[in-house]
C-alpha atoms as a PDB file:
ATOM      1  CA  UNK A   1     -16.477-123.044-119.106  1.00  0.00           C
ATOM      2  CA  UNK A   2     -16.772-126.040-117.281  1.00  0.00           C
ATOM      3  CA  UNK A   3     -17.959-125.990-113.373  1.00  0.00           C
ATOM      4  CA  UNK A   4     -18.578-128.739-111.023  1.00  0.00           C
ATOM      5  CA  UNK A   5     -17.927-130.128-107.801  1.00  0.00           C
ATOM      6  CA  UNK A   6     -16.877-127.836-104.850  1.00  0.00           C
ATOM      7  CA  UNK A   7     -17.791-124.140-105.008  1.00  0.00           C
ATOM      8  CA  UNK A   8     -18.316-121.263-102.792  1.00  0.00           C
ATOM      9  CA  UNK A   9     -22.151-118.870-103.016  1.00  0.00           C
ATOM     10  CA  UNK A  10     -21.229-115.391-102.271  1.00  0.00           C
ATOM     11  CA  UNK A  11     -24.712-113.417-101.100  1.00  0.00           C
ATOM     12  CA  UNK A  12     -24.569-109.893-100.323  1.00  0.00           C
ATOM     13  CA  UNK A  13     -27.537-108.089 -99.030  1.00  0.00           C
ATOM     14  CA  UNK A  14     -27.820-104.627 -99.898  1.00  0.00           C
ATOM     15  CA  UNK A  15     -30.507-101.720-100.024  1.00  0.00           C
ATOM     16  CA  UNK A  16     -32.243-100.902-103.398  1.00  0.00           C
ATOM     17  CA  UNK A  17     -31.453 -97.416-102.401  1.00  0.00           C
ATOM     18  CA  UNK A  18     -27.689 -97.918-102.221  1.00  0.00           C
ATOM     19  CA  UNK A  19     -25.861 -96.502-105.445  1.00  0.00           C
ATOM     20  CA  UNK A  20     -22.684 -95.754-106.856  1.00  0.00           C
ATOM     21  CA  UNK A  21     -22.070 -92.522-109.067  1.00  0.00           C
ATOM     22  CA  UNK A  22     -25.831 -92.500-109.327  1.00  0.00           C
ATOM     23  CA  UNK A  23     -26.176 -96.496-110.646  1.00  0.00           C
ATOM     24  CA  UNK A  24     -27.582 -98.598-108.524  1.00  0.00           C
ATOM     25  CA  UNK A  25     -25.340-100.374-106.491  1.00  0.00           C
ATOM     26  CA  UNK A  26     -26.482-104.029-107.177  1.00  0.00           C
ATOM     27  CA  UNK A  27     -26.187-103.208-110.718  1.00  0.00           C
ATOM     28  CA  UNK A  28     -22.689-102.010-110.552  1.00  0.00           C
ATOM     29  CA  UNK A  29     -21.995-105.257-108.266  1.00  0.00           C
ATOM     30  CA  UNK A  30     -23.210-107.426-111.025  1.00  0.00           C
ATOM     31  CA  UNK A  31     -21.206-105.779-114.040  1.00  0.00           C
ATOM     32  CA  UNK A  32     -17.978-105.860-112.007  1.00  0.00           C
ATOM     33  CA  UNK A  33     -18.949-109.705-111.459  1.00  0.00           C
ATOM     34  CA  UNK A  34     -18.765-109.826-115.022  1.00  0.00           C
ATOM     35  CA  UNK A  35     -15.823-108.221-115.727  1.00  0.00           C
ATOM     36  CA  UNK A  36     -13.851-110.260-113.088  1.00  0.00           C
ATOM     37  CA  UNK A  37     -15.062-113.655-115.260  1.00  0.00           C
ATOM     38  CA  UNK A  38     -17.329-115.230-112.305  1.00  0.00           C
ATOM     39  CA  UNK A  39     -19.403-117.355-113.301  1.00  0.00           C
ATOM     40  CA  UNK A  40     -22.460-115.850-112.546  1.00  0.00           C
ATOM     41  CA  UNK A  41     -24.050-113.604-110.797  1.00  0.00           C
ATOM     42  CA  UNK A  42     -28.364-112.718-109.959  1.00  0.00           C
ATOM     43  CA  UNK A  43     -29.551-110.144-108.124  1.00  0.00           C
ATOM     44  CA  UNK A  44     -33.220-110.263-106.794  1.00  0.00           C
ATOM     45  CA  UNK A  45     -35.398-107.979-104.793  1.00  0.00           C
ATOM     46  CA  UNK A  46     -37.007-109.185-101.750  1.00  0.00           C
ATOM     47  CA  UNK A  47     -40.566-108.350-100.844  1.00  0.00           C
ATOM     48  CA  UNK A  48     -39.727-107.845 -96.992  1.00  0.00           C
ATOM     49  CA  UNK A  49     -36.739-107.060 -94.718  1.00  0.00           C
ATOM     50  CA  UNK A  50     -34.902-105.487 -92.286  1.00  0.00           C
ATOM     51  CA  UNK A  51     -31.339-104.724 -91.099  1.00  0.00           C
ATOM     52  CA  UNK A  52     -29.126-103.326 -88.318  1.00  0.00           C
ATOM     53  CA  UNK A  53     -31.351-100.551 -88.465  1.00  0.00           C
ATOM     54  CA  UNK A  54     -34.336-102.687 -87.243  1.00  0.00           C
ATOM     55  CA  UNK A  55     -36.519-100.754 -89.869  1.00  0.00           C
ATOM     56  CA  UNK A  56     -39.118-102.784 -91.269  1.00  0.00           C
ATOM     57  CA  UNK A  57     -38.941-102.439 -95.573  1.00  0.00           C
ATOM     58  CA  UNK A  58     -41.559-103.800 -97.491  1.00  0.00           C
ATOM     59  CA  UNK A  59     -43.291-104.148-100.607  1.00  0.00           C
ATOM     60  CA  UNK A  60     -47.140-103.938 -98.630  1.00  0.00           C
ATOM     61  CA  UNK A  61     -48.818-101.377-100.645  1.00  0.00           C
ATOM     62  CA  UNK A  62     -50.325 -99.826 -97.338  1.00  0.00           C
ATOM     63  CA  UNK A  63     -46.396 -99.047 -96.600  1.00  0.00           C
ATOM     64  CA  UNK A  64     -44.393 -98.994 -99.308  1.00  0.00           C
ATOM     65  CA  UNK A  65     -40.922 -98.730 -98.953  1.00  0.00           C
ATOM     66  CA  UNK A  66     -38.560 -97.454-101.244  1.00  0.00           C
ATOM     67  CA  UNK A  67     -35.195 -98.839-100.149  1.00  0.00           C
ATOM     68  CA  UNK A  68     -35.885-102.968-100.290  1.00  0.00           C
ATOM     69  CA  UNK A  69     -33.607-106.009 -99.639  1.00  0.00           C
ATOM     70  CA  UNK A  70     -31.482-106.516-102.869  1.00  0.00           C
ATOM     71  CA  UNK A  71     -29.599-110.132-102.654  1.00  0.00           C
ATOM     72  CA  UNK A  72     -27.218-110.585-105.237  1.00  0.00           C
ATOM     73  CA  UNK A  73     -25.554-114.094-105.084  1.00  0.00           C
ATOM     74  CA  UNK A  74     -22.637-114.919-107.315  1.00  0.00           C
ATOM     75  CA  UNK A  75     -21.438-118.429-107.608  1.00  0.00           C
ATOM     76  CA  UNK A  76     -17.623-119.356-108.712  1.00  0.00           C
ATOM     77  CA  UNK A  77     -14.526-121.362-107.360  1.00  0.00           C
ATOM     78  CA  UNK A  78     -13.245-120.423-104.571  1.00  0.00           C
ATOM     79  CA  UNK A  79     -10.241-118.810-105.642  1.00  0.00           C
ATOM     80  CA  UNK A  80     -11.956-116.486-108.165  1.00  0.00           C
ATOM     81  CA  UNK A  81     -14.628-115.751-105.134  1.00  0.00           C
ATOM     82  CA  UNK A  82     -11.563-114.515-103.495  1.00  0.00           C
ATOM     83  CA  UNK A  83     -10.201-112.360-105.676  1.00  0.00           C
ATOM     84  CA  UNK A  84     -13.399-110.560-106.047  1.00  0.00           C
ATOM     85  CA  UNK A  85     -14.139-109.334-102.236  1.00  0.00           C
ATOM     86  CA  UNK A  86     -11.659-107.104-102.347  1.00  0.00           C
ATOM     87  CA  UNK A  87     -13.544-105.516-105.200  1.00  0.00           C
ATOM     88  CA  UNK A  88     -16.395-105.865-103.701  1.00  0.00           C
ATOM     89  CA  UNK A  89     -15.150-104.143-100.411  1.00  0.00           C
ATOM     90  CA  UNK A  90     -13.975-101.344-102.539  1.00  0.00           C
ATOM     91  CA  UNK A  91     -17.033-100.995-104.104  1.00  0.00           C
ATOM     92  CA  UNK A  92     -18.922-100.528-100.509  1.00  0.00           C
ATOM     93  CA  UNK A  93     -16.652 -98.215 -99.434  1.00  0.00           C
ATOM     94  CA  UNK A  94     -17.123 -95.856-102.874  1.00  0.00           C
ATOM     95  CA  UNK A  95     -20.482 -96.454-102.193  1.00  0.00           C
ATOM     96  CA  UNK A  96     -20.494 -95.898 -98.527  1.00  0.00           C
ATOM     97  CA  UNK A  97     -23.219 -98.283 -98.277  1.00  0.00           C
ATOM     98  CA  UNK A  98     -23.827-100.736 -95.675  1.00  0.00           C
ATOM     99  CA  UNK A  99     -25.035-104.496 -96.270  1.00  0.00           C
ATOM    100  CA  UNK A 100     -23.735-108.021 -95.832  1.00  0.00           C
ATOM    101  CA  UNK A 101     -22.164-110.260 -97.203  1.00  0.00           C
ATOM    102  CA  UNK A 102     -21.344-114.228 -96.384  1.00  0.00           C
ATOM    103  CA  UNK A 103     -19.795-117.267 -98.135  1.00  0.00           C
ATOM    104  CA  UNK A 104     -21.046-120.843 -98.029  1.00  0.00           C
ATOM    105  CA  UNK A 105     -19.788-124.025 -99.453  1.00  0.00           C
ATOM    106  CA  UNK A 106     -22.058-125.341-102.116  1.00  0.00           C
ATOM    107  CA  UNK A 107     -22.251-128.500-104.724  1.00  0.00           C
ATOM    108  CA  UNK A 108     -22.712-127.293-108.413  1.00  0.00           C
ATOM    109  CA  UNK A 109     -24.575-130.325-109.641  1.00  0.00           C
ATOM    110  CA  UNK A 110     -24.849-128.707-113.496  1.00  0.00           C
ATOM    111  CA  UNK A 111     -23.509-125.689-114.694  1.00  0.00           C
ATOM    112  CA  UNK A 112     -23.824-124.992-118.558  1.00  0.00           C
ATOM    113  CA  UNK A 113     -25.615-122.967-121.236  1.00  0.00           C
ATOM    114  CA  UNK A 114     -28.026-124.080-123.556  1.00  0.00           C
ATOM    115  CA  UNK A 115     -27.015-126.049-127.020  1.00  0.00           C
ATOM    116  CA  UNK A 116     -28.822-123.447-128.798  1.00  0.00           C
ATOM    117  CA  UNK A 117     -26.713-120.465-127.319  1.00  0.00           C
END
């Protein structure tokens, strides 16, 4: 698959806590990613956040917290980015998680996998 030029980042922020059917959310975000043929998709944890809620989550041993920022951030044209929010609104609302989720316009400089692979 070839990918350059003009693309769109989709980042969603979501809980570690948030699941579907007992998987965790970001997980299931990330496999239905997959299945849609996006590009690509990562999902990190962040060490420190907070939400509408206002609640403070961290990774501080002194107050551990166990529902932390999960940013998953899938990368595609912008066509294929928007045939997946629908999916990706459906999964929320299965879910019934909160979280957010924004679009940017981005430059893919290289996109490829190794010779080897």
């Amino acid at each position: 698959m070839e990918l350059k030029g003009e693309a769109k980042l989709l980042r969603i922020f979501i809980g570690e806590s948030d699941k579907l059917n007992h998987v965790a959310l970001y997980e299931v975000i990330v496999r239905e990613a997959r299945k849609a043929g996006l590009a690509g998709a990562t999902a990190w944890s962040g060490t420190m956040g907070f939400g509408p809620t206002s609640r403070i989550r961290t990774s501080k041993i002194l107050d551990l917290s166990t529902d932390l920022p999960i940013i998953i951030e899938i990368v595609d044209e912008e066509s294929k980015i928007d045939l997946f929010i629908p999916v990706l609104h459906d999964l929320f609302e299965k879910a019934k998680s909160g979280g957010l989720v924004t679009i940017e316009k981005v430059q893919i400089i290289k996109y490829s996998n190794s010779p080897s692979a």
